[in-house]
PDB file of N, CA and C in Angstrom:
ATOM      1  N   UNK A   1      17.126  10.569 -17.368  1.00  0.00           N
ATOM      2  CA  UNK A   1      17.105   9.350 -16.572  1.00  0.00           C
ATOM      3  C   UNK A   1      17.456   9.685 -15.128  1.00  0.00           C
ATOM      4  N   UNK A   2      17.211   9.086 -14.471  1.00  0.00           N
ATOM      5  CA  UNK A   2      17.040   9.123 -12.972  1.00  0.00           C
ATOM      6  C   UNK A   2      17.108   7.739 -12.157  1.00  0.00           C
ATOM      7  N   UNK A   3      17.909   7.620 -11.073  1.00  0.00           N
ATOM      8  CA  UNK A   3      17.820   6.296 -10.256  1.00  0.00           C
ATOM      9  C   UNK A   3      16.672   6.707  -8.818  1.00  0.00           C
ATOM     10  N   UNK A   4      16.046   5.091  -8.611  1.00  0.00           N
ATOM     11  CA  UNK A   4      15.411   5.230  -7.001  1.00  0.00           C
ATOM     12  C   UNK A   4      16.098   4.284  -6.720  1.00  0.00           C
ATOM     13  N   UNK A   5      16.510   4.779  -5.380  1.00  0.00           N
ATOM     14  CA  UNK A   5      17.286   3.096  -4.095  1.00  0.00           C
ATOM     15  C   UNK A   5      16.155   3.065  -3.542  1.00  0.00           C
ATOM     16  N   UNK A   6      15.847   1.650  -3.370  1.00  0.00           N
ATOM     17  CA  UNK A   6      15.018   0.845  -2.116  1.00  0.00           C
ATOM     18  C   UNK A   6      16.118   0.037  -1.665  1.00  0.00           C
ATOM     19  N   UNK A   7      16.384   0.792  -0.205  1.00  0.00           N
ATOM     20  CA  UNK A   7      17.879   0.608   0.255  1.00  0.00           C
ATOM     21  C   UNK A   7      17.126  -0.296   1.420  1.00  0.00           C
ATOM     22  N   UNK A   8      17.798  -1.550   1.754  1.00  0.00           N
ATOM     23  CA  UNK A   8      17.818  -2.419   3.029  1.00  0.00           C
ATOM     24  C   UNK A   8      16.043  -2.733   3.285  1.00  0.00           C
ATOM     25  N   UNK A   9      15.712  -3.491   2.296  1.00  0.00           N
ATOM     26  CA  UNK A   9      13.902  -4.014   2.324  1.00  0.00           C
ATOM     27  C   UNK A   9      14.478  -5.159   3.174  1.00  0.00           C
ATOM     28  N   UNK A  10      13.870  -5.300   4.099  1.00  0.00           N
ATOM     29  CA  UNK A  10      14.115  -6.295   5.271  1.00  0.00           C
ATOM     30  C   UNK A  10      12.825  -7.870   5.385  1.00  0.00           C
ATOM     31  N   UNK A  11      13.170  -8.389   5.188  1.00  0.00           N
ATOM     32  CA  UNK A  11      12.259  -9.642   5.012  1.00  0.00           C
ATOM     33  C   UNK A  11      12.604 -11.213   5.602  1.00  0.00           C
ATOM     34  N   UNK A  12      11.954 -11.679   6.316  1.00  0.00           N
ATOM     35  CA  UNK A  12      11.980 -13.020   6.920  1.00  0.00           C
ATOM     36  C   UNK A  12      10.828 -14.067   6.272  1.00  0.00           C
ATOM     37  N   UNK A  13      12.145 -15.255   5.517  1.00  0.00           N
ATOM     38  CA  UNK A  13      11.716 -15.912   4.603  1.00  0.00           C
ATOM     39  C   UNK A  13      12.140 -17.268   5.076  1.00  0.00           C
ATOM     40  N   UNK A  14      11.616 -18.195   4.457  1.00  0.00           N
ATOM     41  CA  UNK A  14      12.394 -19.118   4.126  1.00  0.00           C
ATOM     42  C   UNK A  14      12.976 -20.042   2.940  1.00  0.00           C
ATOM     43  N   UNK A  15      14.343 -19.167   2.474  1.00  0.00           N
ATOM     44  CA  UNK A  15      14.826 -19.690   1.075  1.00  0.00           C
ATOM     45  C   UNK A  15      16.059 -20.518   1.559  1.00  0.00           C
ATOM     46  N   UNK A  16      16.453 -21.348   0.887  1.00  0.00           N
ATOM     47  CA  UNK A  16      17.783 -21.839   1.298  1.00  0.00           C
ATOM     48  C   UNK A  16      17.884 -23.516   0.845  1.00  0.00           C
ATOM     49  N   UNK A  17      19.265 -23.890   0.609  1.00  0.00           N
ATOM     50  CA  UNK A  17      19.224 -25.105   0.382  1.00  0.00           C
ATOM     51  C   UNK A  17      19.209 -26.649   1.296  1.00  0.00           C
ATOM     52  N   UNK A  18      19.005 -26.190   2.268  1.00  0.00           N
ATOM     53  CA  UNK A  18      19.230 -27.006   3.624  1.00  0.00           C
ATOM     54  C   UNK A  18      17.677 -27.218   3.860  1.00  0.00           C
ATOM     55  N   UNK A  19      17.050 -28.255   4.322  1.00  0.00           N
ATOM     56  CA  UNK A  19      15.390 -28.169   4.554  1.00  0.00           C
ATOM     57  C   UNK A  19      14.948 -27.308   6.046  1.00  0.00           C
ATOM     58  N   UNK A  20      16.322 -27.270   6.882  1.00  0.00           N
ATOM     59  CA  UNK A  20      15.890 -26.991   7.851  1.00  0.00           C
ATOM     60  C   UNK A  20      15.761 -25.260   7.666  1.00  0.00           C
ATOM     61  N   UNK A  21      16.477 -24.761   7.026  1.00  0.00           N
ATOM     62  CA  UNK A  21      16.333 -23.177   5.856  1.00  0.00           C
ATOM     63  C   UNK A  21      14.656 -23.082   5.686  1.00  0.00           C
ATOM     64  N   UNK A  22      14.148 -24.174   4.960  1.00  0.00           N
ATOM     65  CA  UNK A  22      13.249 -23.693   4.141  1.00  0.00           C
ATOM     66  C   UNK A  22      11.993 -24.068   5.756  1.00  0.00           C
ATOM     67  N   UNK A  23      12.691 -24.710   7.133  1.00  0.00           N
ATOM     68  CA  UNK A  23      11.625 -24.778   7.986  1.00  0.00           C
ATOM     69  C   UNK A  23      11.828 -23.635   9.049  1.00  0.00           C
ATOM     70  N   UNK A  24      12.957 -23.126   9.577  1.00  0.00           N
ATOM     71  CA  UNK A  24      12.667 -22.342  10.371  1.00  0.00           C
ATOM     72  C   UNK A  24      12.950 -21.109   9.404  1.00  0.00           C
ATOM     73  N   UNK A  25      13.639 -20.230   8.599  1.00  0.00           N
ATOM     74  CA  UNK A  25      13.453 -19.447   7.916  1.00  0.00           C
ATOM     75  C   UNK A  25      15.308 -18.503   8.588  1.00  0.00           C
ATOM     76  N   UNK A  26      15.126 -17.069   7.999  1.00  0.00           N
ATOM     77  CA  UNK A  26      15.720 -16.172   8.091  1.00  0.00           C
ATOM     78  C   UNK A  26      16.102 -14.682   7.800  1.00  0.00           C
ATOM     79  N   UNK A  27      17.034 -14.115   7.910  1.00  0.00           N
ATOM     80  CA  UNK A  27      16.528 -12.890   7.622  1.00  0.00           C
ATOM     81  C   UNK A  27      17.365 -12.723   6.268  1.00  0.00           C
ATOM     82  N   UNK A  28      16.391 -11.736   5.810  1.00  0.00           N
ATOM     83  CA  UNK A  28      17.367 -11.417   4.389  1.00  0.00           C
ATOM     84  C   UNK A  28      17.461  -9.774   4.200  1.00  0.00           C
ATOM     85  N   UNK A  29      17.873  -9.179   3.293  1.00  0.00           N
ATOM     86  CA  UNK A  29      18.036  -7.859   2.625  1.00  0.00           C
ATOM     87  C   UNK A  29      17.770  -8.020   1.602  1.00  0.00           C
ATOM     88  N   UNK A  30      16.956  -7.111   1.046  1.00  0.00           N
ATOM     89  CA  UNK A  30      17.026  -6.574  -0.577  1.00  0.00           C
ATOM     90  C   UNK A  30      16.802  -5.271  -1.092  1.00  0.00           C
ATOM     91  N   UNK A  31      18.118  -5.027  -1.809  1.00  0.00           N
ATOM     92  CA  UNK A  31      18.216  -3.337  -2.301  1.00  0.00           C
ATOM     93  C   UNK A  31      18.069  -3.549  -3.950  1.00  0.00           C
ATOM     94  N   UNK A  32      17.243  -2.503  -4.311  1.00  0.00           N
ATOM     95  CA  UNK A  32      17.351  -2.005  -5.602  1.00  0.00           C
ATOM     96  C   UNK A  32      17.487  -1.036  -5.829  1.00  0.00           C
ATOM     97  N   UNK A  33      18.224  -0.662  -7.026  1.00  0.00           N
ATOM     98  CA  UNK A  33      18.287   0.610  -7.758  1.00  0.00           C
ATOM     99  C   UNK A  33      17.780   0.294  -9.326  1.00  0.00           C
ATOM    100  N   UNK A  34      16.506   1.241  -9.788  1.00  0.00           N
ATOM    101  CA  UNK A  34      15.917   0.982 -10.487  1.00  0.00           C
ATOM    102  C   UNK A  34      16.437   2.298 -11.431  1.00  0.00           C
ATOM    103  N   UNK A  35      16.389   2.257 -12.667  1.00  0.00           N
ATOM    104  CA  UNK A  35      16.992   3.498 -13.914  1.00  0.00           C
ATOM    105  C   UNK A  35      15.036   3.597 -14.420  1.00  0.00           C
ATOM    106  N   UNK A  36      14.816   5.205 -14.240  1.00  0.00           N
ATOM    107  CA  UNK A  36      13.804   5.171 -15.341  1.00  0.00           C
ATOM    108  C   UNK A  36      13.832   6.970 -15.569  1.00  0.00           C
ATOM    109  N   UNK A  37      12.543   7.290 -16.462  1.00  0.00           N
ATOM    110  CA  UNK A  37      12.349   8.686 -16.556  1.00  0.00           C
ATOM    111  C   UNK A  37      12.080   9.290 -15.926  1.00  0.00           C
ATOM    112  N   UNK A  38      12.685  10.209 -15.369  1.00  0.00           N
ATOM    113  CA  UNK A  38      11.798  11.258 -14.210  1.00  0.00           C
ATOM    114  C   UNK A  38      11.441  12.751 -14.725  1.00  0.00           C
ATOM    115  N   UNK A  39      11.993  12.889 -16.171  1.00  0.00           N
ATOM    116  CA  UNK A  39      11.377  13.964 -16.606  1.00  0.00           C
ATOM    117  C   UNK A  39       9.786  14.910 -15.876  1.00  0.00           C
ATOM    118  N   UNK A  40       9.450  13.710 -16.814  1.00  0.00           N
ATOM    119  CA  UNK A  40       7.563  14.381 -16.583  1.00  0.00           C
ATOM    120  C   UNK A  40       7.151  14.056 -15.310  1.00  0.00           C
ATOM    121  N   UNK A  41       7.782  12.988 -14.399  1.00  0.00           N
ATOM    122  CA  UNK A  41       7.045  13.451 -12.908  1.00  0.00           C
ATOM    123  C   UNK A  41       7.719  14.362 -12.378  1.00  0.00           C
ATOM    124  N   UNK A  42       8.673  14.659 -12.688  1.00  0.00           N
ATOM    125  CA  UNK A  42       9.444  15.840 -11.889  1.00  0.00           C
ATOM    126  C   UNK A  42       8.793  17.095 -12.041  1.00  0.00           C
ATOM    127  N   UNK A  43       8.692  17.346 -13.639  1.00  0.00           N
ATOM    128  CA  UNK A  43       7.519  18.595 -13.906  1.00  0.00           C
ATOM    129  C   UNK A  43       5.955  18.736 -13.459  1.00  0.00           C
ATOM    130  N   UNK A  44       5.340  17.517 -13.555  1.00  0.00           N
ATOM    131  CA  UNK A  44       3.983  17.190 -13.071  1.00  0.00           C
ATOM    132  C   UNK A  44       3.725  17.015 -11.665  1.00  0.00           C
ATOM    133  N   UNK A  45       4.671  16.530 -10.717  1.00  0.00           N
ATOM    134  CA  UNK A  45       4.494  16.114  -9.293  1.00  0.00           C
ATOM    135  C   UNK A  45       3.595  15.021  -9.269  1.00  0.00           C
ATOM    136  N   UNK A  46       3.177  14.873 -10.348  1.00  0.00           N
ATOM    137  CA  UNK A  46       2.512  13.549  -9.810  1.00  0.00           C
ATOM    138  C   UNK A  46       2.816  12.185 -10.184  1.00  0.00           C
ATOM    139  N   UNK A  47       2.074  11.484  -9.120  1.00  0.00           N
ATOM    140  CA  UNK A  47       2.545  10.004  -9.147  1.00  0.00           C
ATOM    141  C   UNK A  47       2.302   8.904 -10.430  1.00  0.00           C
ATOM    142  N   UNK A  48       1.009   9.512 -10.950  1.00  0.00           N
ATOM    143  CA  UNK A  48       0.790   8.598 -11.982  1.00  0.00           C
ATOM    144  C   UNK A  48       1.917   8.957 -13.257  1.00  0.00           C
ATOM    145  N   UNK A  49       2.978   9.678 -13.304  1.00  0.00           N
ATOM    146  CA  UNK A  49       3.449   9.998 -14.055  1.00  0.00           C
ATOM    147  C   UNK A  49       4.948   9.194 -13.474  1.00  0.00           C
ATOM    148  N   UNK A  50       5.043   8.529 -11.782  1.00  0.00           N
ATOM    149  CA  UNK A  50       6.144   8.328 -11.832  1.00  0.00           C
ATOM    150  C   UNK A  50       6.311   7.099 -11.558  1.00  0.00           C
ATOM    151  N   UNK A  51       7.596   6.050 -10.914  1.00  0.00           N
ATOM    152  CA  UNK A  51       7.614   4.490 -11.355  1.00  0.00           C
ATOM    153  C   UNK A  51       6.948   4.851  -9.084  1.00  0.00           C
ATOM    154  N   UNK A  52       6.102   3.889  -8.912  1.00  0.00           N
ATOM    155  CA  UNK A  52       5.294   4.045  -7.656  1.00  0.00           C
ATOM    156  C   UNK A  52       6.325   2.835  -6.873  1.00  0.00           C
ATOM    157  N   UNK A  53       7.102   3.458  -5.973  1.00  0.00           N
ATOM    158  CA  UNK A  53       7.940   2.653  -5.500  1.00  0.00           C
ATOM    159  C   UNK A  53       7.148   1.647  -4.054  1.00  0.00           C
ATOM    160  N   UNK A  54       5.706   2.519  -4.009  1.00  0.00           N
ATOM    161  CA  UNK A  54       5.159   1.411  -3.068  1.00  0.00           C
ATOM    162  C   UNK A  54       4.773   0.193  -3.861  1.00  0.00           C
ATOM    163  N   UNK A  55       4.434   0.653  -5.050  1.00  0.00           N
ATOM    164  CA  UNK A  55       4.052  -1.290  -5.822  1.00  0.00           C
ATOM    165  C   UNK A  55       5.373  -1.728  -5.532  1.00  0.00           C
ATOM    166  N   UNK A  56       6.138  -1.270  -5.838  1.00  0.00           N
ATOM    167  CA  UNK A  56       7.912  -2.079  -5.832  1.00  0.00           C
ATOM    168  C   UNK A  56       7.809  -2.857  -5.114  1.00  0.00           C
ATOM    169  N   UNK A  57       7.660  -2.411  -4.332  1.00  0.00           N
ATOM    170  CA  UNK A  57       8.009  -2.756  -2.709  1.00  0.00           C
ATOM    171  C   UNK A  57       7.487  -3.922  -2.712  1.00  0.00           C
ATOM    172  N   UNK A  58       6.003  -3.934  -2.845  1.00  0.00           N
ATOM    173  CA  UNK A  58       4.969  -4.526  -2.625  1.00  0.00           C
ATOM    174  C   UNK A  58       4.811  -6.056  -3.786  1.00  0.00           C
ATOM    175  N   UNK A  59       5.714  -5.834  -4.927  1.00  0.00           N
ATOM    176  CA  UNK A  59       6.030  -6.894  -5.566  1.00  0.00           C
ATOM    177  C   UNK A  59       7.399  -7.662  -4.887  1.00  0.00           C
ATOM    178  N   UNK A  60       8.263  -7.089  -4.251  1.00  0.00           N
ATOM    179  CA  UNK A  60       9.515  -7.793  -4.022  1.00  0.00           C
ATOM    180  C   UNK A  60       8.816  -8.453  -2.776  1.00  0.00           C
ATOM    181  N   UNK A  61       7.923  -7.666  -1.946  1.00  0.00           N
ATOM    182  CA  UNK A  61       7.789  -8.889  -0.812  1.00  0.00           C
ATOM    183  C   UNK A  61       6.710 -10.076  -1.442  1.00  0.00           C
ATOM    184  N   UNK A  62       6.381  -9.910  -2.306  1.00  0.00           N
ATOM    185  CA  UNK A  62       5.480 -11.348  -2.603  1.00  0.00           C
ATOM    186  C   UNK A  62       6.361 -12.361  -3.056  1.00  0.00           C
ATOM    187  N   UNK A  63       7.395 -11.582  -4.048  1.00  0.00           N
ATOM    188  CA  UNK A  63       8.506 -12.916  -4.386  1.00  0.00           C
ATOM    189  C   UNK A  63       9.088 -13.270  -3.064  1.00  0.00           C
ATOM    190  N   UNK A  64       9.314 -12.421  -2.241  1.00  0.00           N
ATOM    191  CA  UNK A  64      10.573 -13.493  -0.921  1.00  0.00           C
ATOM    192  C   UNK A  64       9.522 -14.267  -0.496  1.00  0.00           C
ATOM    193  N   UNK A  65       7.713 -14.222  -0.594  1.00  0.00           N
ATOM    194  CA  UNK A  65       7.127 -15.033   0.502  1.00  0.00           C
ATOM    195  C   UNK A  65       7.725 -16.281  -0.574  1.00  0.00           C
ATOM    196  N   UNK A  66       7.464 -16.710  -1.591  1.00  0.00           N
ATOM    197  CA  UNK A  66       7.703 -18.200  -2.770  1.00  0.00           C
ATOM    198  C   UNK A  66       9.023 -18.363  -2.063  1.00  0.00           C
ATOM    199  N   UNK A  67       9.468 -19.684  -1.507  1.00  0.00           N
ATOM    200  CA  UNK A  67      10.411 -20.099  -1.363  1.00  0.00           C
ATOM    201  C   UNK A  67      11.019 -20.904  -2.861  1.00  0.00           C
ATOM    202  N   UNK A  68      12.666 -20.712  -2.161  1.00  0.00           N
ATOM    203  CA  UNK A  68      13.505 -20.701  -3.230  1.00  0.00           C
ATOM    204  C   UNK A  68      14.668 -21.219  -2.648  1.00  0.00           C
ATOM    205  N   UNK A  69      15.370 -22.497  -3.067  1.00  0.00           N
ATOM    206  CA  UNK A  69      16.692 -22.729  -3.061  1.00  0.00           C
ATOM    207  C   UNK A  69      18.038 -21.409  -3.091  1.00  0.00           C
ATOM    208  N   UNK A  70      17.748 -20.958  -4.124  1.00  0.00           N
ATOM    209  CA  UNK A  70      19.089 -20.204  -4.241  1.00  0.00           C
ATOM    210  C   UNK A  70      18.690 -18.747  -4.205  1.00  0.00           C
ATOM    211  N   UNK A  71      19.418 -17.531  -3.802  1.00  0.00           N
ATOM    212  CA  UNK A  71      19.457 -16.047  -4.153  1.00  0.00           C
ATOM    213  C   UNK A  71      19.587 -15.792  -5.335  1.00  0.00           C
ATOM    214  N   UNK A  72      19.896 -16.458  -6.248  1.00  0.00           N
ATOM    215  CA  UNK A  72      19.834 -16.311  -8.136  1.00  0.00           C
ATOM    216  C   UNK A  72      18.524 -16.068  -8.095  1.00  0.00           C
ATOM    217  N   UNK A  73      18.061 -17.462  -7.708  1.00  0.00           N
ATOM    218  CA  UNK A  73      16.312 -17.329  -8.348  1.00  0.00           C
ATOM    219  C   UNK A  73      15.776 -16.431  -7.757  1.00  0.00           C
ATOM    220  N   UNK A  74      15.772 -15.724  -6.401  1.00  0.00           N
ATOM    221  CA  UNK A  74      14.879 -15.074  -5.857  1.00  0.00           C
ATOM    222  C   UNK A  74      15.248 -13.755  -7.237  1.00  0.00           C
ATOM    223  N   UNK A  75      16.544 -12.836  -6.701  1.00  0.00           N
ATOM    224  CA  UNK A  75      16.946 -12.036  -7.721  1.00  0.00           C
ATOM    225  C   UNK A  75      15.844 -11.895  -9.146  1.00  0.00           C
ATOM    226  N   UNK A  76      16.402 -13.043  -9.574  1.00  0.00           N
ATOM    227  CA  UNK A  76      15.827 -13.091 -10.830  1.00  0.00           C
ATOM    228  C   UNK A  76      14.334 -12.869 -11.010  1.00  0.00           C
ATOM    229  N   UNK A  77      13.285 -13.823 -10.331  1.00  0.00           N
ATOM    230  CA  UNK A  77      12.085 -13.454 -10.024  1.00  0.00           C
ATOM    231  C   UNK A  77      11.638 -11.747  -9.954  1.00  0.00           C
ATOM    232  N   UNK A  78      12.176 -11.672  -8.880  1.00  0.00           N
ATOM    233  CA  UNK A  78      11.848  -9.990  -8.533  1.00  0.00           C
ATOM    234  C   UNK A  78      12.350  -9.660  -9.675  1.00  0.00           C
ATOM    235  N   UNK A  79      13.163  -9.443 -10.594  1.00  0.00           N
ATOM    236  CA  UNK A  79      13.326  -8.810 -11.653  1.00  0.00           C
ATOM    237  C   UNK A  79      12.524  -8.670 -13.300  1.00  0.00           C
ATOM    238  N   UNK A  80      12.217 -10.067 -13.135  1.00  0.00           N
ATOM    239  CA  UNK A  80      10.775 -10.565 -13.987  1.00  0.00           C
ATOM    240  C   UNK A  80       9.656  -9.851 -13.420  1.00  0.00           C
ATOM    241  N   UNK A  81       9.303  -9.864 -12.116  1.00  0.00           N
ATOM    242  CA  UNK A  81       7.799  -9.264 -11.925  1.00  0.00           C
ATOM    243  C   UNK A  81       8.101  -7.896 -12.237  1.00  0.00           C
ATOM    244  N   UNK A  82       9.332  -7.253 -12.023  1.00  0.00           N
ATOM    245  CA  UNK A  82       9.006  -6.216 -12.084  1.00  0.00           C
ATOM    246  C   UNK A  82       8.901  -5.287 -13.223  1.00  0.00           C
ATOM    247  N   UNK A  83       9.573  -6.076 -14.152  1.00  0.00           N
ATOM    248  CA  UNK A  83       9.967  -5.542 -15.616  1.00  0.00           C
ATOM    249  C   UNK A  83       8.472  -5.635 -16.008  1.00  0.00           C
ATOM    250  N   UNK A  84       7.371  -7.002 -15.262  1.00  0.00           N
ATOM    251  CA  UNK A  84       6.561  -7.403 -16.468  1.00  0.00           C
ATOM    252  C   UNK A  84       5.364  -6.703 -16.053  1.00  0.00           C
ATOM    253  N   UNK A  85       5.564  -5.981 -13.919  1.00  0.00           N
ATOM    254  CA  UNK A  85       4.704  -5.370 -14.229  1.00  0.00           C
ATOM    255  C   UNK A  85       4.462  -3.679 -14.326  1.00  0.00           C
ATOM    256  N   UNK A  86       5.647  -2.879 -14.898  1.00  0.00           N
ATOM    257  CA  UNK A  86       6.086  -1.727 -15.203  1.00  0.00           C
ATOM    258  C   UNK A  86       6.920  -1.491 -16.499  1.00  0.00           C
ATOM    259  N   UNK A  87       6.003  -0.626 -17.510  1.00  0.00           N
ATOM    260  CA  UNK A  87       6.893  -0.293 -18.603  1.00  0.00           C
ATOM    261  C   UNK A  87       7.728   0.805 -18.659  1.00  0.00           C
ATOM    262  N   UNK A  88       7.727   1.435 -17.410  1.00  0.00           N
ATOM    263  CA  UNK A  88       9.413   2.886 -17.168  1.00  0.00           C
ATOM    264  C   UNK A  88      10.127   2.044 -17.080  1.00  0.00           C
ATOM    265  N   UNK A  89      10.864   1.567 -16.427  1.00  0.00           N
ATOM    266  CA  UNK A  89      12.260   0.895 -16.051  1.00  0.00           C
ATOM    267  C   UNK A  89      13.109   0.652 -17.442  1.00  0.00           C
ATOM    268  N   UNK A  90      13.983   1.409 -17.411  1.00  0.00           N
ATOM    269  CA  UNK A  90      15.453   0.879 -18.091  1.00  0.00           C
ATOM    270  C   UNK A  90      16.079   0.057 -17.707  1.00  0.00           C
ATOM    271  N   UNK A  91      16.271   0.087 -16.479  1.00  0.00           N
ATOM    272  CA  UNK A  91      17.365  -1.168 -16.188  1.00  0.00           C
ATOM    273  C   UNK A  91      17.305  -1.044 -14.455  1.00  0.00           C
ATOM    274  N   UNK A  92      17.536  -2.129 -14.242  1.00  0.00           N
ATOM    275  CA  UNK A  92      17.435  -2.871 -12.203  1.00  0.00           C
ATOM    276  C   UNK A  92      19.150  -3.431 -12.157  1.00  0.00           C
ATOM    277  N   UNK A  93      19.318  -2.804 -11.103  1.00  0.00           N
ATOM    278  CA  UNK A  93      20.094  -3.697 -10.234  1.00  0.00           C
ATOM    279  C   UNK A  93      19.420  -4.239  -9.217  1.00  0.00           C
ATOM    280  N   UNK A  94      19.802  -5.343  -8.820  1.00  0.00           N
ATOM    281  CA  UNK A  94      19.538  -6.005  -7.404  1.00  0.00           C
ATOM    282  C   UNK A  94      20.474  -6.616  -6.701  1.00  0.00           C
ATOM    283  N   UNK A  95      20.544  -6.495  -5.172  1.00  0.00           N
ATOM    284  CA  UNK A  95      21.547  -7.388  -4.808  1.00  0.00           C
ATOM    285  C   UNK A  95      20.427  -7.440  -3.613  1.00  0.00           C
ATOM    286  N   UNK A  96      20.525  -9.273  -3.575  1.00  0.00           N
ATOM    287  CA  UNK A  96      19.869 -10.260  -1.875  1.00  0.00           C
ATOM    288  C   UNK A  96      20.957 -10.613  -1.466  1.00  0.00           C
ATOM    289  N   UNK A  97      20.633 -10.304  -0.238  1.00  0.00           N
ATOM    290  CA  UNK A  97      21.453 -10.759   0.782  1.00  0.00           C
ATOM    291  C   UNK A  97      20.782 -11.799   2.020  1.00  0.00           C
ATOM    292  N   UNK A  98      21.589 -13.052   3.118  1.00  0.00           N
ATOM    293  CA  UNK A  98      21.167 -13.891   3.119  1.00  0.00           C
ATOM    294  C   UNK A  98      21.905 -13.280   4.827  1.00  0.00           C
ATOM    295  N   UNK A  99      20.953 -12.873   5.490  1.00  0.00           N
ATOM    296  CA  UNK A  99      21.899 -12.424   6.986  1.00  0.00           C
ATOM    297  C   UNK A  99      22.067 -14.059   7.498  1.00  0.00           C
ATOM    298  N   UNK A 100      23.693 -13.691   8.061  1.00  0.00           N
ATOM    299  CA  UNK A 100      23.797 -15.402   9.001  1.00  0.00           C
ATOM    300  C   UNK A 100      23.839 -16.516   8.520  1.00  0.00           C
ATOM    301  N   UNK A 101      24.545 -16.564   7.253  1.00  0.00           N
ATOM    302  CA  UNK A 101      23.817 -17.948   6.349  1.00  0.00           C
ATOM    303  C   UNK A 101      24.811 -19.093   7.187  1.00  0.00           C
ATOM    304  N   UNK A 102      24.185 -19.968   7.174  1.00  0.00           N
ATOM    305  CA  UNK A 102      24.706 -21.471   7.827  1.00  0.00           C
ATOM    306  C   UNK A 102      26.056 -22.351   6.842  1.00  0.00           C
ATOM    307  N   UNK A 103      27.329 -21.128   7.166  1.00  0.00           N
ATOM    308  CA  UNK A 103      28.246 -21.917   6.210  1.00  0.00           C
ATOM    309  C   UNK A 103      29.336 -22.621   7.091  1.00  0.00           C
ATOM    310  N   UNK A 104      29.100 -22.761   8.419  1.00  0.00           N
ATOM    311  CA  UNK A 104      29.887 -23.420   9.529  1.00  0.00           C
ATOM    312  C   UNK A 104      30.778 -22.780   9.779  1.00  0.00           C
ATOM    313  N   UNK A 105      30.774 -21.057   9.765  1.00  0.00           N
ATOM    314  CA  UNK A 105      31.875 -20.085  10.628  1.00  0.00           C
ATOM    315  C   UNK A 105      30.488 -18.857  10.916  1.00  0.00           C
ATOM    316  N   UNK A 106      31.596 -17.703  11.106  1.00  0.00           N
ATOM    317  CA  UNK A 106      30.550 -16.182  11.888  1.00  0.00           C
ATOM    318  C   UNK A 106      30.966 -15.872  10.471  1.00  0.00           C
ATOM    319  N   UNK A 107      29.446 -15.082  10.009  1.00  0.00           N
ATOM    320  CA  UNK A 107      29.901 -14.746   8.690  1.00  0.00           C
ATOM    321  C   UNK A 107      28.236 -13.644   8.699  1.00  0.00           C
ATOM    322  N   UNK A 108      28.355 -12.703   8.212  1.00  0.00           N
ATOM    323  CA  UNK A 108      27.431 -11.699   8.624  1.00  0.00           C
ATOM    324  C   UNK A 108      26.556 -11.619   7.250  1.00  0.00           C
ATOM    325  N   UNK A 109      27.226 -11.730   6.274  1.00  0.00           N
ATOM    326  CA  UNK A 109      25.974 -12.258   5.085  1.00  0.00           C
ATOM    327  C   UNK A 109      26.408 -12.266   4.070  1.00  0.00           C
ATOM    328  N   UNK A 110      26.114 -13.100   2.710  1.00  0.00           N
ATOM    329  CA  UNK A 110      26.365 -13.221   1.951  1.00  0.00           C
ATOM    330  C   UNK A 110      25.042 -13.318   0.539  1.00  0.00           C
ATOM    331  N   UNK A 111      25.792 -12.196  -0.244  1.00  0.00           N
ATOM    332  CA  UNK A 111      24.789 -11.907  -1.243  1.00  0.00           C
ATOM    333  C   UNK A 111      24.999 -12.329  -2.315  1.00  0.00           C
ATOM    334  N   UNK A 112      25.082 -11.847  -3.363  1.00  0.00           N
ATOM    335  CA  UNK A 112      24.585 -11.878  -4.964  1.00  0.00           C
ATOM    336  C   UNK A 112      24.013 -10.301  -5.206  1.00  0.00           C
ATOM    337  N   UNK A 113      24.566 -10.151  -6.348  1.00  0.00           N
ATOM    338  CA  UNK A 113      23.454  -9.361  -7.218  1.00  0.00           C
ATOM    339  C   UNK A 113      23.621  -9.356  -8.460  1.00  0.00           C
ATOM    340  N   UNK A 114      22.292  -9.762  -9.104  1.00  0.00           N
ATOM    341  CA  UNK A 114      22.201  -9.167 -10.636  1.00  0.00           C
ATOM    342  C   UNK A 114      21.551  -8.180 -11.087  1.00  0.00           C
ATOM    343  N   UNK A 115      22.148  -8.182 -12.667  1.00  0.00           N
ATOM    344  CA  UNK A 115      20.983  -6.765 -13.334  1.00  0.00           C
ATOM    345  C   UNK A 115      20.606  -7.077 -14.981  1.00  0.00           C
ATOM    346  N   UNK A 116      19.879  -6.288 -14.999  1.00  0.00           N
ATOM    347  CA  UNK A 116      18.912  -6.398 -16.318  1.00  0.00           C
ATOM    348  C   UNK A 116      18.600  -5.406 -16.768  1.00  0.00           C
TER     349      UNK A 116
END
């Protein structure tokens, strides 16, 4: 077994529970660390043998475009697409983060993370 970080995926969305959230938008973070086999791509070098961290990628930014009330759901989402559309993965962490969230002080961000 083997971990990949997709450390600090940077994305401007608009999730949040306030309407004016879901109208002008903001910035967010999202890191994963994904568990899978790296045996046979390690021996093979090749990609079709390993978890292709550009789809990753490329699935987590389609979930931040779907707006969403809460960082649970986003989390969670990205964790569904990704399980449903890759059979390596053992297990995801995720943690979103919400830069600047509007809690009426200076507050630099506040996340969540789950795993599966």
């Amino acid at each position: 077994m083997g971990l990949i970080h997709l450390e600090d995926m940077e994305f401007y969305a608009y999730h949040g529970c306030f309407k004016e959230e879901r109208i002008v938008g903001n910035k967010f973070l999202v890191n994963l660390i994904l568990e899978t086999k790296m045996d046979k791509p390690a021996e093979t070098d090749s990609l079709k043998d390993a978890l292709n961290y550009q789809t990753v990628y490329k699935i987590v930014k389609e979930q931040m475009q779907v707006k969403s009330h809460l960082l649970e759901n986003i989390a969670r989402r990205i964790l569904d697409a990704l399980y449903n559309n890759f059979n390596n993965i053992e297990n995801i962490k995720i943690k979103v983060s919400k830069i600047n969230p509007p809690v009426g002080g200076k507050i630099k961000c506040v996340s969540i993370t789950l795993e599966k």
